[in-house]
Protein backbone atom coordinates (compact mmCIF):
# COMPACT_ATOMS: atom_id res chain seq x y z
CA UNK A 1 -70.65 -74.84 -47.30
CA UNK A 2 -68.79 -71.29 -46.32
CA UNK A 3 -65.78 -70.56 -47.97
CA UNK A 4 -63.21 -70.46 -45.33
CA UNK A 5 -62.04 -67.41 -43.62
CA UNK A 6 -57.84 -67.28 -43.85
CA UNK A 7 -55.67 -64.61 -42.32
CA UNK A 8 -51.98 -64.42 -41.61
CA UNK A 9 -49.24 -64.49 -44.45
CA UNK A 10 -47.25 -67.45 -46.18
CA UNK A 11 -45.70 -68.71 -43.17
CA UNK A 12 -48.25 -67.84 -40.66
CA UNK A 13 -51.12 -68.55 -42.20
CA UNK A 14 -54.69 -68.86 -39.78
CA UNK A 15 -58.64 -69.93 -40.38
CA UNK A 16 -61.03 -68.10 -38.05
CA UNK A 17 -62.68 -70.95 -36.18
CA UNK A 18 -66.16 -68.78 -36.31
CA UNK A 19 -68.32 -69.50 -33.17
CA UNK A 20 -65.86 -70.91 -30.87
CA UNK A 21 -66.84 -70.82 -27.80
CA UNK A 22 -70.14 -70.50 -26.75
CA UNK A 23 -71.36 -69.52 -23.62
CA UNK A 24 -74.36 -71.74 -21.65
CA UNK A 25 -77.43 -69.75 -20.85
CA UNK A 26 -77.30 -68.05 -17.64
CA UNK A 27 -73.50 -66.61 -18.36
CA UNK A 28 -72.58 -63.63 -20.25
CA UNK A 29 -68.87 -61.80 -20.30
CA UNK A 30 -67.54 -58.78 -19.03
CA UNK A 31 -64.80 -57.00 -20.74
CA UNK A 32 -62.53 -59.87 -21.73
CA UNK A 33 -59.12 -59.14 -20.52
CA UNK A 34 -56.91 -62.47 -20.25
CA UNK A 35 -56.74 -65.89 -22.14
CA UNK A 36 -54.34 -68.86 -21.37
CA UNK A 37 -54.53 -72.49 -22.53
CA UNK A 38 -53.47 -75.46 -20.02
CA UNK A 39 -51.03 -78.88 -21.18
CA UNK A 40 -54.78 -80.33 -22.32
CA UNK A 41 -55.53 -77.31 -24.31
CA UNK A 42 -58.02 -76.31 -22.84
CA UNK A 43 -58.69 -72.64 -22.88
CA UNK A 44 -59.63 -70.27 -20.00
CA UNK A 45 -60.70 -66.68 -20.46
CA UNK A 46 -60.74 -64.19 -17.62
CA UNK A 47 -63.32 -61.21 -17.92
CA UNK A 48 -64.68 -58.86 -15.86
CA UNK A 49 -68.12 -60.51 -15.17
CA UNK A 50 -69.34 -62.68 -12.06
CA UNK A 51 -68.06 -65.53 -13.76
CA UNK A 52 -64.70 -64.29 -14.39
CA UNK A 53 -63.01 -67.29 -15.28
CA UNK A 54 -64.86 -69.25 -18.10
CA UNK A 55 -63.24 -72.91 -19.23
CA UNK A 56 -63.50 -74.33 -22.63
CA UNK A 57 -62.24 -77.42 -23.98
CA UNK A 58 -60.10 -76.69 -27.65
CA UNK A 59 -63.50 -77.50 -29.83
CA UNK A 60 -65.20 -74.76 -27.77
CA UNK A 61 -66.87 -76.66 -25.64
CA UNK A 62 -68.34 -75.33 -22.39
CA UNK A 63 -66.54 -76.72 -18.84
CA UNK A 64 -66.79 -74.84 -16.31
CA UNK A 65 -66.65 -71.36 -14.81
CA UNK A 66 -65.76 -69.80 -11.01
CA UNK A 67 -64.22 -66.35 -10.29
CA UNK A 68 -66.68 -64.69 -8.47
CA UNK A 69 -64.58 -62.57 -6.43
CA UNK A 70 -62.33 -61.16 -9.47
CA UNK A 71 -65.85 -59.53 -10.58
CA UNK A 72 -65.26 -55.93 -11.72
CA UNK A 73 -61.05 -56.43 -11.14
CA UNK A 74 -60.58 -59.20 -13.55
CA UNK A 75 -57.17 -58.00 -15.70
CA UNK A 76 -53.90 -59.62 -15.52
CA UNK A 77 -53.76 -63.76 -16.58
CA UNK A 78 -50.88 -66.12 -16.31
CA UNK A 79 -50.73 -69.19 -16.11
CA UNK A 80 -47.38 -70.82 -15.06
CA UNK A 81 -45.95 -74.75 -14.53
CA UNK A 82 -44.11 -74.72 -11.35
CA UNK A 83 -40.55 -77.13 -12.63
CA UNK A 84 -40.66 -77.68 -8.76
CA UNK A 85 -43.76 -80.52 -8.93
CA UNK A 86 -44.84 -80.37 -12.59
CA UNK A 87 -48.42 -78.66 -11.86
CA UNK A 88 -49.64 -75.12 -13.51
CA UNK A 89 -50.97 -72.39 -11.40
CA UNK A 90 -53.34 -69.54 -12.36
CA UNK A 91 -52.00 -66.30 -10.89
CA UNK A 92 -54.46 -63.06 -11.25
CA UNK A 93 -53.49 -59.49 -11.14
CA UNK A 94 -56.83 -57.73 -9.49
CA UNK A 95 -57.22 -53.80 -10.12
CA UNK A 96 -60.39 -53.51 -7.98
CA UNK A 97 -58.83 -55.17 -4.74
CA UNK A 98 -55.28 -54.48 -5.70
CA UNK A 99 -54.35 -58.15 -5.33
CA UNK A 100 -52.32 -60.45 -6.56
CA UNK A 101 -53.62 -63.97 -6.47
CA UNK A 102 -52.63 -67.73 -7.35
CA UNK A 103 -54.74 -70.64 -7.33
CA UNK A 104 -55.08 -73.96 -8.52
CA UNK A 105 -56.47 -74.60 -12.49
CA UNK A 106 -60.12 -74.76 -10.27
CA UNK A 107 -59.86 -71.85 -8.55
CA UNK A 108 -58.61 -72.69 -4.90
CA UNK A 109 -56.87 -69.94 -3.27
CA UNK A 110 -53.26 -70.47 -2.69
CA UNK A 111 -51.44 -67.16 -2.48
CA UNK A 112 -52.29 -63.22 -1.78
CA UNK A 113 -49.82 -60.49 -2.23
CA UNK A 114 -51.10 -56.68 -1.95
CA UNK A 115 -49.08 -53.96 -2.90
CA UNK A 116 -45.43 -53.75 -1.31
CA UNK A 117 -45.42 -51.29 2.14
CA UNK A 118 -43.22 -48.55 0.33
CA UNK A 119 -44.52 -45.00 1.73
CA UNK A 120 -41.90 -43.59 -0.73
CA UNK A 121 -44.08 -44.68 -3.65
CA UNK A 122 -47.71 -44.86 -2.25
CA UNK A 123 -49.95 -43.74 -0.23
CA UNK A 124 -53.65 -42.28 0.05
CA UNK A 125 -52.92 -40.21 -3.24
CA UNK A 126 -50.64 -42.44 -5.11
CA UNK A 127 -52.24 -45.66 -5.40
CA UNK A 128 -51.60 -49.53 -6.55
CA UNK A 129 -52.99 -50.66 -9.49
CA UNK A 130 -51.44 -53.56 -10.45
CA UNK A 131 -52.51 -54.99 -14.06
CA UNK A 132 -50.01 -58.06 -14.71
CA UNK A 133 -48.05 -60.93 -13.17
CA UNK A 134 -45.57 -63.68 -14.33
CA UNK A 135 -42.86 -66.20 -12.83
CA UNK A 136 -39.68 -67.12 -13.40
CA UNK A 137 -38.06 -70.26 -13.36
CA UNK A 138 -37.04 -69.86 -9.84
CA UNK A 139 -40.52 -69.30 -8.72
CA UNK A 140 -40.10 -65.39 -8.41
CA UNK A 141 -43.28 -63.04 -8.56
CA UNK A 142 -43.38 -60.13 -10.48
CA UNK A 143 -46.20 -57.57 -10.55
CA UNK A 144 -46.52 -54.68 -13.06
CA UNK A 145 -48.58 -51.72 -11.32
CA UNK A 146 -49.64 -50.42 -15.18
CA UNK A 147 -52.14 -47.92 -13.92
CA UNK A 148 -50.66 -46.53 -10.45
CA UNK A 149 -47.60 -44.95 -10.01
CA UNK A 150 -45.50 -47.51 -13.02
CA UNK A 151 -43.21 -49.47 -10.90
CA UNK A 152 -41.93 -53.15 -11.33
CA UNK A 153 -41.99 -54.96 -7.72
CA UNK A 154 -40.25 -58.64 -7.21
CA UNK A 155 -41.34 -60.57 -4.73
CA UNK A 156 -40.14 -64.52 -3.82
CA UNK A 157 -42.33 -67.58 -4.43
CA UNK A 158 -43.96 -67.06 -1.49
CA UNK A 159 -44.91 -63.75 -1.76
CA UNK A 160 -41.78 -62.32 0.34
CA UNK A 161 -40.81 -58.27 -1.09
CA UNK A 162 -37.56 -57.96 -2.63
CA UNK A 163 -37.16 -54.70 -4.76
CA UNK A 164 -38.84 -52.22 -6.99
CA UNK A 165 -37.99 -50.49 -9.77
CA UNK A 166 -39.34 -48.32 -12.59
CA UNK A 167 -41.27 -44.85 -12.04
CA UNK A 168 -42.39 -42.81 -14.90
CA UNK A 169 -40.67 -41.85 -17.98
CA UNK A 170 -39.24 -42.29 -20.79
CA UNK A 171 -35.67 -42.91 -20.56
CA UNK A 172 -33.58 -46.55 -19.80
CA UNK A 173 -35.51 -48.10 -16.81
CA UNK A 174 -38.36 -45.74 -16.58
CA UNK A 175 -41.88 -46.92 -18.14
CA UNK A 176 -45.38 -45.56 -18.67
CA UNK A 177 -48.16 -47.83 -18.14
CA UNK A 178 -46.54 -50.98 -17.86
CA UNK A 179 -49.23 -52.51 -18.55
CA UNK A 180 -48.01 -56.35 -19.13
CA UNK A 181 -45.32 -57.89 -17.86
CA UNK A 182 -43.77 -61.70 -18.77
CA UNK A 183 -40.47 -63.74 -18.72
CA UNK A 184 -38.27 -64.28 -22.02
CA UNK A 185 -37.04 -68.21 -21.69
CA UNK A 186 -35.17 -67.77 -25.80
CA UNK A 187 -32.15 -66.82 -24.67
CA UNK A 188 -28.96 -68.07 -22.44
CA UNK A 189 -30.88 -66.63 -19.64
CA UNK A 190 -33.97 -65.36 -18.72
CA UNK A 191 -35.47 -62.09 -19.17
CA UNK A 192 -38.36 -59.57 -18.11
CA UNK A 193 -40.25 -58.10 -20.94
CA UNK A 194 -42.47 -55.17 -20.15
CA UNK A 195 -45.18 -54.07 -22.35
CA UNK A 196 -44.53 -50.33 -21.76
CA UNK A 197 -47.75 -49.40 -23.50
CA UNK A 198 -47.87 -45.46 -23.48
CA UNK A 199 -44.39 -45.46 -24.90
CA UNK A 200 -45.17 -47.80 -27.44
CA UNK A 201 -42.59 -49.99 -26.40
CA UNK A 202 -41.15 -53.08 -24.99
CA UNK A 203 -38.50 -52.86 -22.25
CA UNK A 204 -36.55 -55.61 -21.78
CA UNK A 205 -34.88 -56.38 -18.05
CA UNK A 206 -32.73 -58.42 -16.14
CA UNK A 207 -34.29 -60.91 -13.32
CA UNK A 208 -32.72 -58.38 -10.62
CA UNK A 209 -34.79 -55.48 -12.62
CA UNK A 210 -31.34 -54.09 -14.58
CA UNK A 211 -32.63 -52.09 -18.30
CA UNK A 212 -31.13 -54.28 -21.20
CA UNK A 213 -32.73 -52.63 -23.93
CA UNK A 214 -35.74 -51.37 -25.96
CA UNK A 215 -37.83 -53.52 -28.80
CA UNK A 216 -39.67 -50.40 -30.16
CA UNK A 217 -40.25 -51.45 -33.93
CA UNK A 218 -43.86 -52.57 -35.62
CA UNK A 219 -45.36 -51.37 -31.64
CA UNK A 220 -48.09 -48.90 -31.21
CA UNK A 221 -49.90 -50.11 -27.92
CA UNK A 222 -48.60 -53.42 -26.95
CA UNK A 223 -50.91 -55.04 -24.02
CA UNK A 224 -48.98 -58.33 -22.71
CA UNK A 225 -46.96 -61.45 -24.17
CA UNK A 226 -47.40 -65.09 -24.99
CA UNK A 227 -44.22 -66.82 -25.94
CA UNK A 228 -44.46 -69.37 -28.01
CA UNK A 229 -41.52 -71.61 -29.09
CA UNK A 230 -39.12 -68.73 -30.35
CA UNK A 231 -42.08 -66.88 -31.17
CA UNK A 232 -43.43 -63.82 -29.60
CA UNK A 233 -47.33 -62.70 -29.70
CA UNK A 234 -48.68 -59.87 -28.45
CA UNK A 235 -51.88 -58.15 -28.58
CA UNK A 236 -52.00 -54.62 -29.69
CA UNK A 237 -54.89 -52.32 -28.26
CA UNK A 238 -54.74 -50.56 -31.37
CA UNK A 239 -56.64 -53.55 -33.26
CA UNK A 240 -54.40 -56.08 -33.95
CA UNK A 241 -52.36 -58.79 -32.73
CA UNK A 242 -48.38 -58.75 -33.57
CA UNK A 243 -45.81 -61.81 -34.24
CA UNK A 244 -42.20 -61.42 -33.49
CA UNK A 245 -39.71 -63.88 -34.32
CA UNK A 246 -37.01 -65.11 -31.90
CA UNK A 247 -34.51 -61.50 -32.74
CA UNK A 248 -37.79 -59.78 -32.30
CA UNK A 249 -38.68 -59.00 -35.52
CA UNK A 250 -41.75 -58.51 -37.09
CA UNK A 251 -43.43 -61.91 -38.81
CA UNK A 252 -46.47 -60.52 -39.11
CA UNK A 253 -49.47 -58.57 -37.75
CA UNK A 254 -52.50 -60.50 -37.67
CA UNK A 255 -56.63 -59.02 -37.74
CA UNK A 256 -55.08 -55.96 -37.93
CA UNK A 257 -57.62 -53.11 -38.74
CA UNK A 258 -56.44 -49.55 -38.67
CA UNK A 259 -59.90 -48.10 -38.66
CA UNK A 260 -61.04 -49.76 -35.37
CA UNK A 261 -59.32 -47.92 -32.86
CA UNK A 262 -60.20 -44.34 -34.61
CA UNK A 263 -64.19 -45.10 -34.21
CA UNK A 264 -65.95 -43.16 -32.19
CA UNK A 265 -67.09 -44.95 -29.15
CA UNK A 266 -64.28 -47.49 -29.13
CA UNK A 267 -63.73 -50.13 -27.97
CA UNK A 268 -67.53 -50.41 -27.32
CA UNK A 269 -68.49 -49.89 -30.81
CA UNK A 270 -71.33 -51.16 -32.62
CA UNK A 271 -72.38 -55.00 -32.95
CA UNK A 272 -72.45 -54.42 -36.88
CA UNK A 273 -68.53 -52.89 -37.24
CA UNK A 274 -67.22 -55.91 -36.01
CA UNK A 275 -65.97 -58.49 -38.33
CA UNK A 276 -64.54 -62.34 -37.72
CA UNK A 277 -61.01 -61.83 -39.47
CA UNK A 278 -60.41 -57.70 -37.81
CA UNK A 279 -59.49 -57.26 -34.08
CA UNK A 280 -60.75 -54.10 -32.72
CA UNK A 281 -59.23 -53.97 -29.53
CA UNK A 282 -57.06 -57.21 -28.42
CA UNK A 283 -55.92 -57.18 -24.96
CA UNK A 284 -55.03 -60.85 -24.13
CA UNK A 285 -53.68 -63.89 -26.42
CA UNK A 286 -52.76 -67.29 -26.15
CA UNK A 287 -51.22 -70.47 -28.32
CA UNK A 288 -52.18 -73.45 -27.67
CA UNK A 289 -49.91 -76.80 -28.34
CA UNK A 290 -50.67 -76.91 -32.14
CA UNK A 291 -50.14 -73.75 -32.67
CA UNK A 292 -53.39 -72.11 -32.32
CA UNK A 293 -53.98 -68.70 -31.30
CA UNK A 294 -56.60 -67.36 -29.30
CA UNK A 295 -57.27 -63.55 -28.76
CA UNK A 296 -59.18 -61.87 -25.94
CA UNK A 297 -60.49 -58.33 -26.71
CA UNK A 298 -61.23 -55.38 -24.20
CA UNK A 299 -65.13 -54.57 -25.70
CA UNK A 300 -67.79 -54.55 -22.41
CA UNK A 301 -69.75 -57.58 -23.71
CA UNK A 302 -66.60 -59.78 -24.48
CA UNK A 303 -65.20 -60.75 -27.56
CA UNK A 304 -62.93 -64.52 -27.99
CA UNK A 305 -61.44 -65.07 -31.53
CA UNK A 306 -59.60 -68.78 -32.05
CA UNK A 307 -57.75 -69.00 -34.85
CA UNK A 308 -56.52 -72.17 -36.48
CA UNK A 309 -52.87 -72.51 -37.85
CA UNK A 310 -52.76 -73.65 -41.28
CA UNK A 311 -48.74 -73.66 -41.98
């Protein structure tokens, strides 16, 4: 019998659950992008391929898959519990069709949002790229456009504009390549986080899209977010997936692998480099109820990771 594989420090401590996950004949991935886990833990992974969302049960087991039309746009994965009536929503965040989508857990279309008509911000030149979504408790919408012109737009539940804000830069309010985009729930109220990848950074708003302030230690290229109790995890492009506590401070970086991102060829290096317990290039992570973690990385053929909490 294998020795297990362990990662993770003393109080975060994780075996790699190698093989989870395997796909039925017939289906293969495209760049995996998003991951999120449902109340029944089970585990659905969004990838660029014609079968863009693939459904697992928590042992790995094969359930399903449908997506067709996200093939090729597939980047941006939430999935969200509406307080309202109690039942969880998928919403998508397509680059190809520059879409915003929500559907039911089996894929039934529900909502579309394209980008908002601002001529001040786009037009045949400046396009809309949005590359994340999330809710807040109120049912809001908000949409990251990471690789257009970096601007935050709000919209209401049903997909009604309300404001923008953003543009490139550097200083308070300003991002580059906000690439992920979710709601803080820790605190006495809620909060926007923005990965603002290129300046290795999160930004932290208000609901109405005010700056609060910067979380800019242990960051190099943050992707997106998964809270988790008071816990923060976020994948890192730069090979590795980071833990923040509830001040946001660093617990501890997990897979990491300074080496990855520095190969020639990445993320699409070869099958040989890669290695169960190393992330090359993480660009979507989720936790299930037990505390579970599972990590989607951004390599053409896909690459899923769950690993199992120990203590």
């Amino acid at each position: 019998m294998s020795e297990k594989l362990i990662i993770g420090n003393e109080s975060h401590s994780y075996e790699v659950a190698q093989g989870w996950g395997k796909l039925p004949e017939g289906i293969t991935y495209g760049y995996t992008h998003g991951i999120v886990v449902d109340a029944n833990d089970n585990v659905y992974v969004h990838n660029t391929s014609k079968d863009s969302v693939v459904v697992f049960d928590k042992e790995g087991n094969f359930l399903t898959s449908w997506g067709a039309e996200f093939e090729g746009g597939a980047h941006g994965f939430y999935l969200h519990r509406d307080d309202a009536d109690g039942i969880e929503y998928l919403y998508f965040a397509d680059t190809n069709r520059a879409l915003v989508v929500k559907t039911t857990l089996s894929g039934d279309v529900l909502l579309e949002i394209s980008g908002p008509e601002r001529p001040d911000l786009y037009d045949a030149e400046r396009r809309y790229v949005p590359t994340d979504v999330c809710v807040a408790p109120n049912g809001d919408i908000y949409v990251s456009d990471g690789y257009g012109q970096f601007y935050i737009h709000h919209y209401d539940a049903k997909g009604n504009y309300i404001r923008s804000w953003g543009g490139r830069g550097s200083e308070p309010g300003k991002v580059k390549e906000p690439h992920g985009i979710s709601i803080n729930l820790r605190g006495d109220e809620p909060e926007i986080y923005v990965a603002d990848r290129r300046n290795s950074r999160i930004q932290v708003f208000t609901l109405e899209g005010e700056h609060k302030r910067f979380v800019d230690h242990n960051l190099d290229l943050p992707c997106s977010f998964y809270f988790f109790g008071d816990e923060v995890y976020m994948p890192d492009l730069d090979s590795r997936i980071t833990v923040l506590d509830k001040n946001d401070r660093l617990i501890t970086h997990l897979g990491e692998d300074q080496q990855a991102y520095k190969q020639q060829g990445w993320p699409n290096l070869p099958k040989e480099y890669y290695r169960p317990d190393k992330f090359s290039s993480p660009h979507g992570v989720c936790v299930d109820s037990q505390g579970n973690v599972y990590v989607a990385e951004w390599i053409f053929d896909g690459r899923i990771t769950k690993l199992i909490r120990q203590k």
